[in-house]
C-alpha atoms as a PDB file:
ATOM      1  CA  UNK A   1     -19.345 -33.791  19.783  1.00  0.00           C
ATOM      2  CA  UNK A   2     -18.028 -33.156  16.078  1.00  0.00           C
ATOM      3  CA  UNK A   3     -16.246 -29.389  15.673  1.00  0.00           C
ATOM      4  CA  UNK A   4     -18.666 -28.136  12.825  1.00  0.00           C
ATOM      5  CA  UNK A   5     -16.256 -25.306  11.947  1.00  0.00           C
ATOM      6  CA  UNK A   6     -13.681 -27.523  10.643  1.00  0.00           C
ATOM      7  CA  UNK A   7     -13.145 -28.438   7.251  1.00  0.00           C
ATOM      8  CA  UNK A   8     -12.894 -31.506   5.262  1.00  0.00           C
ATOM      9  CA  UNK A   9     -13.001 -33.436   1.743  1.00  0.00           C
ATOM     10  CA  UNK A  10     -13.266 -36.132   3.775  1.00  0.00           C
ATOM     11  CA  UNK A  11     -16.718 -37.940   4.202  1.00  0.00           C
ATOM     12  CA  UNK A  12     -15.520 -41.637   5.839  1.00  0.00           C
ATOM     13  CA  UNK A  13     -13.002 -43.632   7.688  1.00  0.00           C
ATOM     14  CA  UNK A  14     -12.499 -45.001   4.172  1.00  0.00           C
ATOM     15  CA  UNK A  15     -11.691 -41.948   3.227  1.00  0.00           C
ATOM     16  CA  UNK A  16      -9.338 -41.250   5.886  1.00  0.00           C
ATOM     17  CA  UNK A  17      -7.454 -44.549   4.786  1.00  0.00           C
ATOM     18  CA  UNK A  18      -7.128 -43.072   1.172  1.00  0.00           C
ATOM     19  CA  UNK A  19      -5.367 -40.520   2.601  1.00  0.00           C
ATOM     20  CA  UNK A  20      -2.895 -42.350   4.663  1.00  0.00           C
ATOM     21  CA  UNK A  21      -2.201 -44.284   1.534  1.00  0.00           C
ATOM     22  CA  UNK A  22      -1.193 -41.140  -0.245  1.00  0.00           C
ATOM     23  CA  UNK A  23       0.823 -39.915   2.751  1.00  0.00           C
ATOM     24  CA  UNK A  24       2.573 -43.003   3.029  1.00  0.00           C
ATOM     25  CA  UNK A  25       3.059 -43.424  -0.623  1.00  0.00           C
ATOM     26  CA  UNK A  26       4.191 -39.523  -0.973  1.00  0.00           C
ATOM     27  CA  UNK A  27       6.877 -40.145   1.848  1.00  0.00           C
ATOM     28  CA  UNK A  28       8.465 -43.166   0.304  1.00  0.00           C
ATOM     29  CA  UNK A  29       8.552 -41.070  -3.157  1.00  0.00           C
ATOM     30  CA  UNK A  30      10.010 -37.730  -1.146  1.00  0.00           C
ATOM     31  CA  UNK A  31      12.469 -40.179   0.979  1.00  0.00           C
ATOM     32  CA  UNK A  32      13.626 -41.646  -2.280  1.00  0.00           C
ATOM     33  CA  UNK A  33      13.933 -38.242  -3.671  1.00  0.00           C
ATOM     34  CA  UNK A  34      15.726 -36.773  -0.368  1.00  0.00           C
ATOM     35  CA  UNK A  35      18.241 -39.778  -0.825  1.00  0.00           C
ATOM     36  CA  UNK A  36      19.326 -39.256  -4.174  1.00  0.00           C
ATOM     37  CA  UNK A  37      19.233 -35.203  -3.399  1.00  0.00           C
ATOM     38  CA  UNK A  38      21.572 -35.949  -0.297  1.00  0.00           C
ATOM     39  CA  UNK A  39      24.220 -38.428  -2.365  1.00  0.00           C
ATOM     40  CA  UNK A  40      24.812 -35.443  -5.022  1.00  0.00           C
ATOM     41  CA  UNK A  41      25.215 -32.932  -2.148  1.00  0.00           C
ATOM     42  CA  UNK A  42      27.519 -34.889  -0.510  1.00  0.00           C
ATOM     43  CA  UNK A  43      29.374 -35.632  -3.729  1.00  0.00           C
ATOM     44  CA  UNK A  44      29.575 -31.953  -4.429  1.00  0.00           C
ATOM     45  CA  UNK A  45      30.349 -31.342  -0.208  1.00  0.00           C
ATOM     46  CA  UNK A  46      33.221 -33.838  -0.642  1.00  0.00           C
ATOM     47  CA  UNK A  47      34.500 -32.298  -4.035  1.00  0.00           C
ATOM     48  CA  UNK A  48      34.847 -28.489  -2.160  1.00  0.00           C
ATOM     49  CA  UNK A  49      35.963 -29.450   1.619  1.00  0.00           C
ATOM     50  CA  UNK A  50      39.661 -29.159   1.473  1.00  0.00           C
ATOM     51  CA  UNK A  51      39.746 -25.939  -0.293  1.00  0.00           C
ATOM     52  CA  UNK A  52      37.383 -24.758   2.245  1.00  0.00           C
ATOM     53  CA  UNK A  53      39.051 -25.785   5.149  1.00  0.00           C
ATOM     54  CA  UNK A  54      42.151 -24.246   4.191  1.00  0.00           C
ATOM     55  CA  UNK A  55      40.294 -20.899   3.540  1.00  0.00           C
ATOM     56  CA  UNK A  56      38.450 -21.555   7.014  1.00  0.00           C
ATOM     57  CA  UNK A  57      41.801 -21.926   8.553  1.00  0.00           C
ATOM     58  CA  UNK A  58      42.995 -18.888   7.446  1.00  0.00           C
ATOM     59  CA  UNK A  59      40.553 -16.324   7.930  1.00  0.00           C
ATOM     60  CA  UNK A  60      40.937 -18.214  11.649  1.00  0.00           C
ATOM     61  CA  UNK A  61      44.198 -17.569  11.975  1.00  0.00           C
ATOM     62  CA  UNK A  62      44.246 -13.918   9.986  1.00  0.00           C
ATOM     63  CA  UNK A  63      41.577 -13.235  12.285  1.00  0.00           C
ATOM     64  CA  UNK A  64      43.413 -14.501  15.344  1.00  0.00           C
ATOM     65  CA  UNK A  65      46.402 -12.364  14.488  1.00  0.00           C
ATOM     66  CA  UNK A  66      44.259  -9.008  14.250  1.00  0.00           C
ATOM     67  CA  UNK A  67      42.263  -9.680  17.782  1.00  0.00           C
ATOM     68  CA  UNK A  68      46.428 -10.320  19.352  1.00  0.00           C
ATOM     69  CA  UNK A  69      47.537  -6.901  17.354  1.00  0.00           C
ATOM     70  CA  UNK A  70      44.731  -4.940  18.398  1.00  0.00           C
ATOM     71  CA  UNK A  71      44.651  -6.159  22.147  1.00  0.00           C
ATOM     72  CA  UNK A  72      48.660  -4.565  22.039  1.00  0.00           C
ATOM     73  CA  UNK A  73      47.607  -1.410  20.815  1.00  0.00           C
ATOM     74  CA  UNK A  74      44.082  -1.017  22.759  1.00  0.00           C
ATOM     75  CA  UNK A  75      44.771   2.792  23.768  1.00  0.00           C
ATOM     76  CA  UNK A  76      44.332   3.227  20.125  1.00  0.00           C
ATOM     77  CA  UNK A  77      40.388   2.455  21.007  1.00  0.00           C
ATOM     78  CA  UNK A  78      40.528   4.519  23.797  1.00  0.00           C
ATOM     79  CA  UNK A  79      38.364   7.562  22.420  1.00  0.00           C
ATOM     80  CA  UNK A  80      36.835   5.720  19.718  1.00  0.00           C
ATOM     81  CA  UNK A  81      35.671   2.179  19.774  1.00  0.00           C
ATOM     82  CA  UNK A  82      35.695   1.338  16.212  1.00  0.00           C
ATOM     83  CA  UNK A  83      38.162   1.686  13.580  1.00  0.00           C
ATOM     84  CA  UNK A  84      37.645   1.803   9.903  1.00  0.00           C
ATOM     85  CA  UNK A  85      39.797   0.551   7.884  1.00  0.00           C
ATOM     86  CA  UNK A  86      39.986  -0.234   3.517  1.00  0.00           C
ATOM     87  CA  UNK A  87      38.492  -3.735   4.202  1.00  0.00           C
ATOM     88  CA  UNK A  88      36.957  -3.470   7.293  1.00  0.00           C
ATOM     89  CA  UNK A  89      36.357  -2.015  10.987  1.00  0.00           C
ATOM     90  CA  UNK A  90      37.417  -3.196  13.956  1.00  0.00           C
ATOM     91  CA  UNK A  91      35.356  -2.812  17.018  1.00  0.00           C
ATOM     92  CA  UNK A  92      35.908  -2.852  20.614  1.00  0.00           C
ATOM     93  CA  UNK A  93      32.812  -3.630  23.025  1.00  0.00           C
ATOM     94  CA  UNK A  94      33.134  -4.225  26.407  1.00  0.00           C
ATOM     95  CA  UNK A  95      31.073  -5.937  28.008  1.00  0.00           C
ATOM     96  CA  UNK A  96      29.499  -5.265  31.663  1.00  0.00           C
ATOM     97  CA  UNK A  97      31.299  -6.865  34.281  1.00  0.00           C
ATOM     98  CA  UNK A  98      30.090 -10.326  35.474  1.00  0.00           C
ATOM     99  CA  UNK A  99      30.445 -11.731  39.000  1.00  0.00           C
ATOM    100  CA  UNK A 100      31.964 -14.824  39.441  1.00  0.00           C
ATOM    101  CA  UNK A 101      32.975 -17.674  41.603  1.00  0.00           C
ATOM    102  CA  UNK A 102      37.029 -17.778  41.629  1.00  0.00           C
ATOM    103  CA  UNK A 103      38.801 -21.081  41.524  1.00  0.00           C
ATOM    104  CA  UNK A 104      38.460 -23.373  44.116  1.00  0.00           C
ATOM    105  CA  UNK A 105      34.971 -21.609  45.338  1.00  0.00           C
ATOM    106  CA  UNK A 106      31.302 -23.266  44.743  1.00  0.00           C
ATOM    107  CA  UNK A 107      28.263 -21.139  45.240  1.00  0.00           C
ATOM    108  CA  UNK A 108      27.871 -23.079  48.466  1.00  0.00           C
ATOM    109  CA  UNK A 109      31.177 -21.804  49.828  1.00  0.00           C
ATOM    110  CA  UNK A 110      30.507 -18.237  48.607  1.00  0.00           C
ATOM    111  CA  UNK A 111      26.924 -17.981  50.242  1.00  0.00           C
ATOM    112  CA  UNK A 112      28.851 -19.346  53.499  1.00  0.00           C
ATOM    113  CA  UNK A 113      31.062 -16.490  53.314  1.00  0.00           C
ATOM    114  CA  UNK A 114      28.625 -13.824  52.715  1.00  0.00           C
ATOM    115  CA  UNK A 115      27.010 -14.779  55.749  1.00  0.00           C
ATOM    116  CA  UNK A 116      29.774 -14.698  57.907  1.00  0.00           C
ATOM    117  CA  UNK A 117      30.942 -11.813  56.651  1.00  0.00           C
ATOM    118  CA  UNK A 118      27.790 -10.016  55.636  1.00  0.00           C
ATOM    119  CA  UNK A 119      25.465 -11.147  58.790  1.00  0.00           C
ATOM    120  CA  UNK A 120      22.883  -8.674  58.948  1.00  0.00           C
ATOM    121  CA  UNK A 121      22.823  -7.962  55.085  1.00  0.00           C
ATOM    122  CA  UNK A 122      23.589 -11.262  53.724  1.00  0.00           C
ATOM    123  CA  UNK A 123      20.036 -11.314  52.242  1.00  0.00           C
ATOM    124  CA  UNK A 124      20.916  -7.943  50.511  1.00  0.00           C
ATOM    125  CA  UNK A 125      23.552 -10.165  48.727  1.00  0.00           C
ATOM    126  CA  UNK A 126      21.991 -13.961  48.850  1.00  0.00           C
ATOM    127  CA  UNK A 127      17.986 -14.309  46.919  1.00  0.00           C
ATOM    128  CA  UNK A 128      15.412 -17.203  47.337  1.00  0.00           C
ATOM    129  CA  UNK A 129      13.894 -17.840  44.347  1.00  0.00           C
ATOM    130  CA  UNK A 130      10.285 -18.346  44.895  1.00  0.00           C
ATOM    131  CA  UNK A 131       8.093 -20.100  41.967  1.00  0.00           C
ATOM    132  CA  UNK A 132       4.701 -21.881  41.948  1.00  0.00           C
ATOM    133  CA  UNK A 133       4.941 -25.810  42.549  1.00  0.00           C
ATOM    134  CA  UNK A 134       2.559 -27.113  39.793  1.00  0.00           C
ATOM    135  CA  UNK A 135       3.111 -30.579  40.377  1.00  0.00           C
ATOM    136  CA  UNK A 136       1.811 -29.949  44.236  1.00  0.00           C
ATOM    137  CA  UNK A 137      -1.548 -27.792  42.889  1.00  0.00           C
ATOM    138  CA  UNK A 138      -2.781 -31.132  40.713  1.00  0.00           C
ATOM    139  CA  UNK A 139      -3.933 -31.854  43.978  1.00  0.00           C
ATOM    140  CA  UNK A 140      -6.521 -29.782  44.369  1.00  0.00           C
ATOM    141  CA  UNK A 141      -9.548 -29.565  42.705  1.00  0.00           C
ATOM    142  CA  UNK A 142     -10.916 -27.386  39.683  1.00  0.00           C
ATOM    143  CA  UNK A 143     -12.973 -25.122  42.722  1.00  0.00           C
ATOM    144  CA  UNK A 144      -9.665 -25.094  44.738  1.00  0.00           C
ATOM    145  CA  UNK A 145      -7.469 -23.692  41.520  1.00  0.00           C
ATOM    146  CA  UNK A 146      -9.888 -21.182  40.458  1.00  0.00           C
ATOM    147  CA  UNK A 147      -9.927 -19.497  44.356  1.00  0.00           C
ATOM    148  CA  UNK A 148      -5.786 -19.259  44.095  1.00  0.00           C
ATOM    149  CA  UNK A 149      -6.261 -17.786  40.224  1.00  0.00           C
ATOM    150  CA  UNK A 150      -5.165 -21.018  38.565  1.00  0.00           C
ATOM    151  CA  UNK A 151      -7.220 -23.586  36.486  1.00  0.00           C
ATOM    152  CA  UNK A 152      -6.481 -26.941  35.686  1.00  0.00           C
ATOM    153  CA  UNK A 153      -6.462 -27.334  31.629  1.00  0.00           C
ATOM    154  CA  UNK A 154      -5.903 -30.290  29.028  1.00  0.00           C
ATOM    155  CA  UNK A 155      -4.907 -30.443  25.768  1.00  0.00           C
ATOM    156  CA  UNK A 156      -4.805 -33.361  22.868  1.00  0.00           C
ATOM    157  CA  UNK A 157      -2.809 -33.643  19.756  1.00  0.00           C
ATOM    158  CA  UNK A 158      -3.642 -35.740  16.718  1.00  0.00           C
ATOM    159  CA  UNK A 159      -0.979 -37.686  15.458  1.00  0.00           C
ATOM    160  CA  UNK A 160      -1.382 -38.850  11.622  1.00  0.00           C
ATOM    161  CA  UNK A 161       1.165 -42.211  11.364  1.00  0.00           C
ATOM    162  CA  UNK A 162       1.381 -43.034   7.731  1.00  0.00           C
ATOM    163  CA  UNK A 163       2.784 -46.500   6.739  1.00  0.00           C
ATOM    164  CA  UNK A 164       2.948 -48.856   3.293  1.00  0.00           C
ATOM    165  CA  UNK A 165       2.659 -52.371   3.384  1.00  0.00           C
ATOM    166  CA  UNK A 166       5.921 -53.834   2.303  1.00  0.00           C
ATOM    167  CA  UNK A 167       5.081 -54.695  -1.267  1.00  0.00           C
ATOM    168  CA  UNK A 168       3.046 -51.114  -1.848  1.00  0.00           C
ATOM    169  CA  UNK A 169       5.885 -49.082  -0.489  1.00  0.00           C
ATOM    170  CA  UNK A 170       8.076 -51.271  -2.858  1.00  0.00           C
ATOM    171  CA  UNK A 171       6.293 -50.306  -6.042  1.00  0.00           C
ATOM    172  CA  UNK A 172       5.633 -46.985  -5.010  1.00  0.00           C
ATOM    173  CA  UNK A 173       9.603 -46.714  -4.583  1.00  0.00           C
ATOM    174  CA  UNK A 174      10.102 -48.015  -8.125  1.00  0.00           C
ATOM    175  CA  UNK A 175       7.586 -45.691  -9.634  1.00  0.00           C
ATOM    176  CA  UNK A 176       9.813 -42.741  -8.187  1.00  0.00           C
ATOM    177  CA  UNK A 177      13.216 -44.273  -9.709  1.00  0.00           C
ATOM    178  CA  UNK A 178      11.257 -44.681 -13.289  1.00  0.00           C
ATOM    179  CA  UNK A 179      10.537 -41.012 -12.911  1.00  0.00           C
ATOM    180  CA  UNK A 180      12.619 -38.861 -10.266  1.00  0.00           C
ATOM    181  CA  UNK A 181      11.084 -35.864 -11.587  1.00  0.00           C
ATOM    182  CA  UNK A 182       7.527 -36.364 -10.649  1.00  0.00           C
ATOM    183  CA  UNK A 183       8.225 -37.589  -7.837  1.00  0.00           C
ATOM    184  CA  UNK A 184       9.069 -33.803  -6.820  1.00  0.00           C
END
């Protein structure tokens, strides 16, 4: 059945062609155009790099050296956890503590350990993730799904593939290297 709220200029499967044609023939002039748009940026990339990897390394290493000063004179955040400065403000955050496995312990070992330690409260301290299996539920059928609150549902996607033949996609390459500017 044909969705009669959609929209279309197009009337036929002729028409449809057309417009492959002028999506394939569009990409070849924007790939063109992407291509010659790429080469300059790298030319101008190439032209910049070293003096921006020397100013990369050092606001690295200025910022390096104010993180080591300020971690030697933390009381100084004590009170207050920024500072302003001239050019700036430094800020101090900390962050909430984390648990973690120490070296030499996997999550196997530690849940071992909570249990003999822990016995009676170990599940305080150890969870079981539960989660639905969905893979398992394809099983059952549409009647089955809806009694459990689930339902069973599909979904399609179009996909538009564009292509030239080899002597269109040619020409239509030229026409964009006559004129780079329309091809835009």
């Amino acid at each position: 059945m044909a969705d009669t709220e959609t929209k279309t200029s197009i009337k036929n499967w002729d028409g449809v062609d057309n417009k492959l044609k002028a999506i394939a023939e569009n990409s070849a002039k924007r790939d063109e155009a992407e291509g010659l748009m790429n080469a300059k940026l790298l030319e101008v990339q190439n032209e910049y790099n070293d003096t921006l990897d020397a100013l990369n390394k050092d606001i690295t290493a200025d910022t390096q050296d104010i993180i080591a000063y300020c971690k030697l004179n933390k009381e100084e955040f004590e009170a207050n956890k920024t500072k302003q400065l001239n050019y700036g403000k430094i800020e101090i955050r900390n962050n909430p503590a984390s648990i973690v496995e120490r070296d030499k312990f996997t999550t196997e070992k530690v849940i071992a350990k909570i249990k003999a330690v822990y016995k009676k409260l170990a599940k305080t301290y150890i969870r079981t993730k539960e989660e639905i299996d969905k893979n398992a539920l394809k099983s059952l059928n549409d009647k089955e799904l809806k009694a459990i609150g689930l339902e069973r549902k599909t979904s399609s996607k179009i996909v538009v593939t564009a292509f030239l033949k080899e002597t269109a996609k040619k020409e239509a390459v030229k026409d964009n290297l006559k004129n780079p500017a329309q091809a835009v």
